[in-house]
Protein backbone atom coordinates (compact mmCIF):
# COMPACT_ATOMS: atom_id res chain seq x y z
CA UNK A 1 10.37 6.07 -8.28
CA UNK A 2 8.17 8.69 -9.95
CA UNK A 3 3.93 8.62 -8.93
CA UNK A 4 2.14 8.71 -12.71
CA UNK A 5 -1.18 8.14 -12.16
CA UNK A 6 -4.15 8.19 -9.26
CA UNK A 7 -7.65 6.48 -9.36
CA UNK A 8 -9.15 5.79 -5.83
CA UNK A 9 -12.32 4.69 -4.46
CA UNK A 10 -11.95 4.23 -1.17
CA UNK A 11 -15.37 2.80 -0.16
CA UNK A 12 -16.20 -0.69 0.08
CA UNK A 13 -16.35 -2.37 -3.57
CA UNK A 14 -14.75 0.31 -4.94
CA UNK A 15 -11.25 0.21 -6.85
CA UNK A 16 -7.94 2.23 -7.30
CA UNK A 17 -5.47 2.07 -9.70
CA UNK A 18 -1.70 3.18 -8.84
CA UNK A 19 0.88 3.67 -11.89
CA UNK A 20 4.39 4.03 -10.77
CA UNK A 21 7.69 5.03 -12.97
CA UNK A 22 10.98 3.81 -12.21
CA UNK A 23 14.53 4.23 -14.07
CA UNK A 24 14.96 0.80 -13.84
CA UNK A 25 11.80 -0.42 -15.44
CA UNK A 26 11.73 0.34 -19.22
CA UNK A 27 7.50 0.58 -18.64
CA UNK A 28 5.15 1.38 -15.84
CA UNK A 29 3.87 -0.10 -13.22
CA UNK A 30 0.35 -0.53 -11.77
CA UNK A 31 -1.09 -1.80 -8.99
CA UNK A 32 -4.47 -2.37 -8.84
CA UNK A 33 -7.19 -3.94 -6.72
CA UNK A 34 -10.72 -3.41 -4.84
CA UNK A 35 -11.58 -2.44 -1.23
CA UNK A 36 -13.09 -4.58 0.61
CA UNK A 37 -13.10 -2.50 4.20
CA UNK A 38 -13.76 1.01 4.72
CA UNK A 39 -13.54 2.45 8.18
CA UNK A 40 -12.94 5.96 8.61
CA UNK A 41 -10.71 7.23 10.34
CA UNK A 42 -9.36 3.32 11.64
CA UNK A 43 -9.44 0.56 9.15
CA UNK A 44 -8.66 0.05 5.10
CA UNK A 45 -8.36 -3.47 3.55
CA UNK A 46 -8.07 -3.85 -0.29
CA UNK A 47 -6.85 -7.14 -3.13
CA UNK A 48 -4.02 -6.59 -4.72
CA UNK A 49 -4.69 -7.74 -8.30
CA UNK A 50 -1.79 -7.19 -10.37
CA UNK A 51 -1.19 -10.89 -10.21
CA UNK A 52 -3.25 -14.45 -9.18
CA UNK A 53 -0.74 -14.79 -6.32
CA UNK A 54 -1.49 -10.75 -4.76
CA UNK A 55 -2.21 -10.51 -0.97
CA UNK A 56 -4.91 -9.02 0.87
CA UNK A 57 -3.28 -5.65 2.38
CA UNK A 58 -4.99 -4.68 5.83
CA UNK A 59 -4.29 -0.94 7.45
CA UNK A 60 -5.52 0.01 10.66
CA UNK A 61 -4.97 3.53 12.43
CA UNK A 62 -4.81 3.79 15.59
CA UNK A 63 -5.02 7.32 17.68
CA UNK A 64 -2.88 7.53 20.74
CA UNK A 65 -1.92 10.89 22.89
CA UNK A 66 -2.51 12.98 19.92
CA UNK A 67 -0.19 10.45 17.55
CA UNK A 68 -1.21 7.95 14.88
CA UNK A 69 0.08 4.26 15.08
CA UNK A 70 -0.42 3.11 11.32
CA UNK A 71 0.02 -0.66 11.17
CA UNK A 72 0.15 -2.40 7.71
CA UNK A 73 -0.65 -6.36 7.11
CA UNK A 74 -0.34 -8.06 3.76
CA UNK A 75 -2.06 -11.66 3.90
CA UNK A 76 -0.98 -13.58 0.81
CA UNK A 77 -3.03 -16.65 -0.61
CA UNK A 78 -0.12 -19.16 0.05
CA UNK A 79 3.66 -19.56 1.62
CA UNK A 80 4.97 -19.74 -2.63
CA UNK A 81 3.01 -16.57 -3.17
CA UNK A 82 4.68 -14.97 -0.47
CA UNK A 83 8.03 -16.99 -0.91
CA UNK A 84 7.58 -14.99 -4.49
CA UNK A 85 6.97 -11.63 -3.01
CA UNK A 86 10.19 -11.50 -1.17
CA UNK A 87 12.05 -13.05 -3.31
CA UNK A 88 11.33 -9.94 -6.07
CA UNK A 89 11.71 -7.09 -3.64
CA UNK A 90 8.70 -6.36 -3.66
CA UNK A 91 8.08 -6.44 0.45
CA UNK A 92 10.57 -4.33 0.94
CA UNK A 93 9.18 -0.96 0.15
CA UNK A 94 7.59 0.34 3.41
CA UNK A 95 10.78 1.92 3.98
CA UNK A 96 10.61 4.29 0.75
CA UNK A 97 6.55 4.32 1.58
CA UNK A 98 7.02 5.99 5.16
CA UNK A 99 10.26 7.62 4.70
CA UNK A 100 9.28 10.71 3.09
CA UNK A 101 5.58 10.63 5.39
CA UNK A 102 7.70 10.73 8.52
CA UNK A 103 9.93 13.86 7.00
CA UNK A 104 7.00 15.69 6.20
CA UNK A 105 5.38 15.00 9.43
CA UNK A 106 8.29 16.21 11.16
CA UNK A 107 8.24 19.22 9.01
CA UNK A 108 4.52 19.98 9.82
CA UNK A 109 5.49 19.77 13.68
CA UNK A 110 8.23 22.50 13.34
């Protein structure tokens, strides 16, 4: 999967735009939304709008003994929407999400 394109806003009311390449998709994809929480340093909440059926994704940080717990929530608008998510893949990304973060944390730490 291949980053395209960037627009962020991270403030509340504000909006980002994510386009995403892939080999097996003959066009881009983007993901887009508003953020509806802002906390520095401890708290991000935004819509995913891509579709009528997009959850509410929820990230809080949390410092601990010099480390960072990052946990992610995704609250969709009913059990089909989320029955729908899974059943396209599309909930099972975090791994390709924090895979590469975790190797270049590593890195940083050598």
């Amino acid at each position: 999967m291949s980053f395209i394109s960037c627009e962020a806003d991270p403030r509340v009311g504000g909006t980002y735009r994510f386009v995403f390449g892939h080999p097996a998709s003959e066009h881009p994809m983007a993901f887009f939304g508003t953020y509806s929480e802002a906390t520095p340093h401890s708290r991000l909440a935004w819509t995913n709008e891509e579709s009528a059926e997009g959850a509410v994704t929820t990230v809080t940080f949390e410092g601990n003994s010099g480390k960072t717990r990052v946990v992610v929530h995704d609250l969709y608008p009913s059990k089909e929407a989320l029955d729908g998510a899974i059943a396209s893949g599309s909930t099972c990304g975090m791994g390709e999400t924090f895979d590469p973060l975790d190797e270049l944390l590593v890195a940083l730490g050598a």
